[in-house]
C-alpha atoms as a PDB file:
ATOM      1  CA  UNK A   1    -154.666  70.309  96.281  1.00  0.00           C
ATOM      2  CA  UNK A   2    -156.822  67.079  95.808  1.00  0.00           C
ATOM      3  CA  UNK A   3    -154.119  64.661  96.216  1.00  0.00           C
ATOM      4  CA  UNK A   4    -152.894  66.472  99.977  1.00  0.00           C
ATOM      5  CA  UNK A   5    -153.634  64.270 103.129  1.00  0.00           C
ATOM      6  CA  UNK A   6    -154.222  65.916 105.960  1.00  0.00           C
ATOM      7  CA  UNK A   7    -154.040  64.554 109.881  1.00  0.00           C
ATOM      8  CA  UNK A   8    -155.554  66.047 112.915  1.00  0.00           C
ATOM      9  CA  UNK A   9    -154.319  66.310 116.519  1.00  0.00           C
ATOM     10  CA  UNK A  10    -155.808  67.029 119.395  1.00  0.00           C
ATOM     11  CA  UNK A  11    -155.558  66.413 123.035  1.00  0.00           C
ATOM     12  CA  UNK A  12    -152.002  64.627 122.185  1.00  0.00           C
ATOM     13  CA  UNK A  13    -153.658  61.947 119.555  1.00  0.00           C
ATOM     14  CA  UNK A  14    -153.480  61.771 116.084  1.00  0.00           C
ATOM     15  CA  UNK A  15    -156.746  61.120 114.056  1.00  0.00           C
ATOM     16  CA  UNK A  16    -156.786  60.872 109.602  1.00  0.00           C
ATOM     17  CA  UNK A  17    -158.528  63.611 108.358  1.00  0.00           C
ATOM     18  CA  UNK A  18    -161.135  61.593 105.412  1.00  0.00           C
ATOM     19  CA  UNK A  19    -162.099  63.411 102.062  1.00  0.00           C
ATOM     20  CA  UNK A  20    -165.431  63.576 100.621  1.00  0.00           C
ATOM     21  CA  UNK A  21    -166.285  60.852  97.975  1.00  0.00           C
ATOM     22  CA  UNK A  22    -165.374  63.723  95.330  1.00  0.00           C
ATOM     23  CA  UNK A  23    -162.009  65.008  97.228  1.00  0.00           C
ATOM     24  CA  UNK A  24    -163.293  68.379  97.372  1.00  0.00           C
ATOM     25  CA  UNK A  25    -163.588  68.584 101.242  1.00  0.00           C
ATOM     26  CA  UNK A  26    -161.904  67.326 104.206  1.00  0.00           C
ATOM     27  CA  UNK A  27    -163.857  66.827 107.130  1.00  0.00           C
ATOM     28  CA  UNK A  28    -162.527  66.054 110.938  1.00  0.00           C
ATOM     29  CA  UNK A  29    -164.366  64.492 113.906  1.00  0.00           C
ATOM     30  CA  UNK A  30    -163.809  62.541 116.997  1.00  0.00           C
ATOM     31  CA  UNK A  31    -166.226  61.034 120.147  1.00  0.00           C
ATOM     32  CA  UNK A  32    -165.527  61.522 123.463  1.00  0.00           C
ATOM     33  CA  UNK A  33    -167.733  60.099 126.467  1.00  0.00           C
ATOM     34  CA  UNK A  34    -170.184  63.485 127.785  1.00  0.00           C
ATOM     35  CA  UNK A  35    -168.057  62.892 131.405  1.00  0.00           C
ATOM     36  CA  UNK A  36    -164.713  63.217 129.629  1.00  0.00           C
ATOM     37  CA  UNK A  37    -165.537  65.568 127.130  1.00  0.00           C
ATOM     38  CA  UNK A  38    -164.665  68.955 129.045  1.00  0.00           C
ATOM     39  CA  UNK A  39    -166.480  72.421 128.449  1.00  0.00           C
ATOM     40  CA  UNK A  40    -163.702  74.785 127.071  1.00  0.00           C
ATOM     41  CA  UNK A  41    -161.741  75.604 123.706  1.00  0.00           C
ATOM     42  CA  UNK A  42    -160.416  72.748 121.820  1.00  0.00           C
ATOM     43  CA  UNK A  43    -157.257  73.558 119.963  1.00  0.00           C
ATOM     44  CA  UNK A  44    -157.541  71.606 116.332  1.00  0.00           C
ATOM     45  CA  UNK A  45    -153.876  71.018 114.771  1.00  0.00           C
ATOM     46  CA  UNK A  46    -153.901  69.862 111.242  1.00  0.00           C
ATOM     47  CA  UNK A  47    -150.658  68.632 109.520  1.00  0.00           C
ATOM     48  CA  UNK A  48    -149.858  66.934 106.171  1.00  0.00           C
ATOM     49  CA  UNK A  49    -148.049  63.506 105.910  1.00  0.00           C
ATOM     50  CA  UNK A  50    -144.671  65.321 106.548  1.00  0.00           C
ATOM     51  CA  UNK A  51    -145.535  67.050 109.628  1.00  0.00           C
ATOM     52  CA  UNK A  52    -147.168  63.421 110.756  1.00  0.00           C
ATOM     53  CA  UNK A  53    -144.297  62.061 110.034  1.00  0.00           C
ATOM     54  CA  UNK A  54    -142.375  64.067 112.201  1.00  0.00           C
ATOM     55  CA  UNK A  55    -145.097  64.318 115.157  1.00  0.00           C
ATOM     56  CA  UNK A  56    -144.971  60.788 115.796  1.00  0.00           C
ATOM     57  CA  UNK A  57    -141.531  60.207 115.573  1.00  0.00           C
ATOM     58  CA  UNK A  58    -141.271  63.111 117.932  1.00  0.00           C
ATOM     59  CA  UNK A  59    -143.998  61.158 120.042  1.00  0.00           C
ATOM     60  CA  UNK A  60    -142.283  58.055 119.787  1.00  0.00           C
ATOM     61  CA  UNK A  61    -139.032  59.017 120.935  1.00  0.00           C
ATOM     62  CA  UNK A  62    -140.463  61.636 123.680  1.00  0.00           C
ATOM     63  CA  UNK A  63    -138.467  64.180 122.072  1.00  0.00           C
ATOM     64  CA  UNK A  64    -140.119  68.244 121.569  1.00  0.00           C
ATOM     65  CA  UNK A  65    -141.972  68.735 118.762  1.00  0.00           C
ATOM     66  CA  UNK A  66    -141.488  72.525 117.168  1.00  0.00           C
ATOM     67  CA  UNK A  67    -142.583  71.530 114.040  1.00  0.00           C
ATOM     68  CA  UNK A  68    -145.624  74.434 113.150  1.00  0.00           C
ATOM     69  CA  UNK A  69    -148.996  72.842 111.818  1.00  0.00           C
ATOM     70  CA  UNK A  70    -150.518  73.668 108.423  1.00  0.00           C
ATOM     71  CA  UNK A  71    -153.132  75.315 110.438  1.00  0.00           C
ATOM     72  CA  UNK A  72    -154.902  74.996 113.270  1.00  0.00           C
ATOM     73  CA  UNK A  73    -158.874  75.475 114.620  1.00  0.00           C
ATOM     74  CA  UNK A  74    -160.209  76.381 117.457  1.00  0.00           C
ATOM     75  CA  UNK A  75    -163.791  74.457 118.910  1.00  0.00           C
ATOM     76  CA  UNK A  76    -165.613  75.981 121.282  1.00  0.00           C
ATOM     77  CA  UNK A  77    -167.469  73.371 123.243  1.00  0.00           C
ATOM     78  CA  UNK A  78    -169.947  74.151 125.494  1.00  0.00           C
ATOM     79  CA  UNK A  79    -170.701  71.967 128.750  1.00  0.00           C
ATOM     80  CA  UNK A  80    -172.279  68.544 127.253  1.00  0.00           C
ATOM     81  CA  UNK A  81    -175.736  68.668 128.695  1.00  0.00           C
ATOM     82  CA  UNK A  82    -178.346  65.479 129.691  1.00  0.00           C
ATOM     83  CA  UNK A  83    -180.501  64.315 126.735  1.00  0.00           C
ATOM     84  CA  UNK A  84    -183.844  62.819 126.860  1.00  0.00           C
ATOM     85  CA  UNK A  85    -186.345  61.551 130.292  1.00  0.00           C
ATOM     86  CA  UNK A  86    -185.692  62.166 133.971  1.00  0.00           C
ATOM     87  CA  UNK A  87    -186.180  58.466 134.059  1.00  0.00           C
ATOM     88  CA  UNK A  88    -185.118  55.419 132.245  1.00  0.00           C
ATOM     89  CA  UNK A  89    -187.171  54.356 129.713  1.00  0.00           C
ATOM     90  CA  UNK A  90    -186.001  50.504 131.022  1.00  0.00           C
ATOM     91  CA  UNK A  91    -188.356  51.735 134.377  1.00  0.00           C
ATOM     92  CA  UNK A  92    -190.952  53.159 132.471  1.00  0.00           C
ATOM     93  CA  UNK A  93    -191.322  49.854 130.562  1.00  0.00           C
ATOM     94  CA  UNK A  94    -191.612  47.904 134.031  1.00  0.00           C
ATOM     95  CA  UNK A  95    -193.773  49.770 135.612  1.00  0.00           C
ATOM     96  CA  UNK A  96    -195.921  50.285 132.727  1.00  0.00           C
ATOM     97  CA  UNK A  97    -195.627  46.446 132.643  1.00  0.00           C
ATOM     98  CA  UNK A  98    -196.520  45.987 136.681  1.00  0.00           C
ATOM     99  CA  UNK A  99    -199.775  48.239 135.798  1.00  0.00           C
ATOM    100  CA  UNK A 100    -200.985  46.044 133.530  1.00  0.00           C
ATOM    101  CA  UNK A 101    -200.262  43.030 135.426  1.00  0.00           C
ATOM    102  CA  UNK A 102    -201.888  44.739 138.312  1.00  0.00           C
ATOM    103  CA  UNK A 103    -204.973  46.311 136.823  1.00  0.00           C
ATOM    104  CA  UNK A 104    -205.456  42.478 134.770  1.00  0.00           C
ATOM    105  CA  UNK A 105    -205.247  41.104 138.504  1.00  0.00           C
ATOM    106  CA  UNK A 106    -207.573  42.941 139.931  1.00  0.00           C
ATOM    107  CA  UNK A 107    -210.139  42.516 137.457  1.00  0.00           C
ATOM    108  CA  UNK A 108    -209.573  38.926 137.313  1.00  0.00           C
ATOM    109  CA  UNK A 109    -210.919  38.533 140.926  1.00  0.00           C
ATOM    110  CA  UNK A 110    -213.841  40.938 140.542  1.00  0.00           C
ATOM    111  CA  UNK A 111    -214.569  38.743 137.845  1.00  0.00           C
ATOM    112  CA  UNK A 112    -214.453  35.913 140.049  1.00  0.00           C
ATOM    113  CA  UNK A 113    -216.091  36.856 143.112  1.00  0.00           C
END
């Protein structure tokens, strides 16, 4: 259904679920920092405004929550790996930078001489 909205737990936190600009679609996803994000199977629950309803009460008042999702997904996440230089490009840029200062230094005082 079009008008259904849909809310996404995982990891104990609850996250909206948005709709496409046409309602057609729901589409779910969340940012974690690479050293927290573990390397494993995320389990996905999804739950309408009911079943929300009822997670966070059951969240607020610490109570067991046996409530079944609408359905659930399963991510596979593979260990997050390091993008981009060995180096920073913040060092590359200075010592690029002392090069020039050096090889315009040098060339000064042959000039000179």
């Amino acid at each position: 259904p079009k008008n259904i909205f849909l809310y996404a737990e995982i990891d104990g936190n609850l996250y909206p679920v948005p709709k496409s600009s046409d309602n057609s679609v729901h589409q779910f996803s969340w940012v974690k920092p690479h050293k927290v994000a573990k390397s494993g199977s995320y389990v996905i629950n999804y739950y309408d405004e009911e079943g929300y309803a009822a997670l966070r009460k059951a969240q607020r008042t610490e109570e067991k929550f046996e409530q079944k999702p609408l359905f659930t997904v399963t991510l596979n996440h593979k260990a997050a790996g390091r993008e981009g230089l060995w180096v920073q490009t913040e060092f590359i840029a200075v010592t690029a930078a002392l090069l020039v200062w050096w090889f315009a230094t040098v060339t000064k005082n042959k000039m000179q001489e």
